[in-house]
Protein backbone atom coordinates (compact mmCIF):
# COMPACT_ATOMS: atom_id res chain seq x y z
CA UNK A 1 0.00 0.00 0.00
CA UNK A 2 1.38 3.14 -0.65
CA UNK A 3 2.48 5.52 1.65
CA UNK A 4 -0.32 8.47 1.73
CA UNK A 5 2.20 11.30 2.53
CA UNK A 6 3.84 10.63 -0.66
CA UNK A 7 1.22 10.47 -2.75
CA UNK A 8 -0.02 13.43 -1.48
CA UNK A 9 3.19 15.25 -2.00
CA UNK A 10 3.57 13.85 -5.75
CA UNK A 11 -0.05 14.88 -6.60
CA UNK A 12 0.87 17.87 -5.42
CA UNK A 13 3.92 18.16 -7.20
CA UNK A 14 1.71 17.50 -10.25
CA UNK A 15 -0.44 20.07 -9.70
CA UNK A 16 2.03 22.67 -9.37
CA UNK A 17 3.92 21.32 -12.90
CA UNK A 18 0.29 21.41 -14.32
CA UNK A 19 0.00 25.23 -13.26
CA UNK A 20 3.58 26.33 -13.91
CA UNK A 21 3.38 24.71 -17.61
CA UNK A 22 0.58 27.52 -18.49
CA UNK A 23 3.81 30.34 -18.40
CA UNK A 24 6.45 27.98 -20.42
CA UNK A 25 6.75 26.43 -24.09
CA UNK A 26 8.83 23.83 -22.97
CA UNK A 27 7.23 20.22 -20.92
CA UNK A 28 7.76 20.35 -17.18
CA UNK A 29 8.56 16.99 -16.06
CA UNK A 30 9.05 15.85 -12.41
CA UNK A 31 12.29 15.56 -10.94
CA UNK A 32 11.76 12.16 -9.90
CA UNK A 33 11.23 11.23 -13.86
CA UNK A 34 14.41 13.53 -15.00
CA UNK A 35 17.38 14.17 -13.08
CA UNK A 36 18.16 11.87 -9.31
CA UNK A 37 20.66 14.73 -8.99
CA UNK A 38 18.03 17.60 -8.89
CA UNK A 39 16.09 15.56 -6.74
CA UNK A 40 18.63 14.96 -4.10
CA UNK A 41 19.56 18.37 -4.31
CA UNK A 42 15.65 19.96 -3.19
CA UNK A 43 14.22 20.55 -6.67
CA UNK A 44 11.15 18.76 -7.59
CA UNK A 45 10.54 20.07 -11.10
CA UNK A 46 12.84 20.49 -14.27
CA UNK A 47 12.14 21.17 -18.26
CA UNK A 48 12.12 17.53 -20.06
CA UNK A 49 15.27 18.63 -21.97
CA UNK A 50 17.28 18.63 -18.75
CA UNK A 51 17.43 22.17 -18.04
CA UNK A 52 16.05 23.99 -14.81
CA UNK A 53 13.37 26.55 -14.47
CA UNK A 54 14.29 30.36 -13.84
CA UNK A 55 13.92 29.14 -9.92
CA UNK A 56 14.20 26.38 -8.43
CA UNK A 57 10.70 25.16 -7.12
CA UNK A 58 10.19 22.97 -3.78
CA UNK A 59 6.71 21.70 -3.50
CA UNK A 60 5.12 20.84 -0.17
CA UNK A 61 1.59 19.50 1.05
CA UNK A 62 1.61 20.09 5.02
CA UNK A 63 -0.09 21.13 7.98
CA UNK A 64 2.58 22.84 8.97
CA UNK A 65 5.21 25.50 7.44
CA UNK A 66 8.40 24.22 8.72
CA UNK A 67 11.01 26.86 8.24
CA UNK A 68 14.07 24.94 7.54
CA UNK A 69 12.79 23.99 4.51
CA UNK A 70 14.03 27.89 3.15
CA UNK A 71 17.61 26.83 4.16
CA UNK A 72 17.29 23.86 2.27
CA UNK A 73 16.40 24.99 -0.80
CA UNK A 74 18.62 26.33 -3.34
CA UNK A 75 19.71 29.63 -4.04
CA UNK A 76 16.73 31.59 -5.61
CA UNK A 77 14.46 28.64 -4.79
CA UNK A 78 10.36 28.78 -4.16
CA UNK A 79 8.48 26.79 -2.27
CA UNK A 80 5.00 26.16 -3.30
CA UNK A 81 2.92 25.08 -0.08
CA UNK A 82 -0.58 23.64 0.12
CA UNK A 83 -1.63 24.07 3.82
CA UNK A 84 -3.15 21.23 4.91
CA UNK A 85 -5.61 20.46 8.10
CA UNK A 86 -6.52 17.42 9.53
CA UNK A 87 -10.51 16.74 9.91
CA UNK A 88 -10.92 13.28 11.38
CA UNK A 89 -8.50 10.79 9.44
CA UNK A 90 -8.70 13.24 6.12
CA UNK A 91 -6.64 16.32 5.33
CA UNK A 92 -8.47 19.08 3.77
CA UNK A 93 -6.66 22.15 2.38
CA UNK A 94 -6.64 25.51 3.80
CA UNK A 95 -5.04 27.17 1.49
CA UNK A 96 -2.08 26.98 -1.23
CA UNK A 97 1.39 29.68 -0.92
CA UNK A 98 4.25 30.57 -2.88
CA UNK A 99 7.02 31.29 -0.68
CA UNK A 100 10.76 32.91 -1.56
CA UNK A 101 13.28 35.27 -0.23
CA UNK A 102 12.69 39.07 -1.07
CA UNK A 103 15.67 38.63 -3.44
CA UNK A 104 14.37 36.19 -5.40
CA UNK A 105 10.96 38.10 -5.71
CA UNK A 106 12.93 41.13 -6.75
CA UNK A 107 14.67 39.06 -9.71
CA UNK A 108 11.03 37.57 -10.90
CA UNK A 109 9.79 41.66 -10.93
CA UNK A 110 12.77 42.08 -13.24
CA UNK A 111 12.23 39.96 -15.55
């Protein structure tokens, strides 16, 4: 049976690849399908032809924020967060957050 944390997480992942592939030509693939290295390295999404997106996204379905994920993440990364609460033995979502550092948000403006 699979674990439901990580199928959580990957749907999630999927969503956010579904909604980030609206602003690029090229096919957003998971990490996981492309590149072990990215992966290992905090990035969960990556353009089919091996290259990475402007910034490096994170995705995470939680009911918490847990803020050691922004030192984990690489330099100019963004975290996409779905806020999760527990009701019963479900998790409903509260609400769904791009995080980054003001730096990064000032190199998106300029672009």
């Amino acid at each position: 049976m699979p674990n439901t944390n990580k199928k959580r997480g990957s749907n999630w992942e999927y969503a956010v690849r579904d909604f980030l592939q609206h602003f690029y030509p090229k096919k957003i693939i998971t990490t996981r399908e492309g590149s072990k290295a990215l992966d290992n390295n905090k990035i969960d999404l990556m353009f089919e032809d091996g290259t990475t997106l402007p910034f490096p996204p994170q995705c995470k379905s939680s009911i918490s924020f847990n803020w050691t994920w922004l030192e984990e993440i690489p330099k100019n990364g963004i975290i996409f967060w779905k806020r999760m609460k527990k009701v019963n033995t479900k998790q409903t979502c509260l609400g769904k957050y791009v995080i980054m550092n003001l730096d990064t948000f000032e190199q998106l403006m300029k672009k």
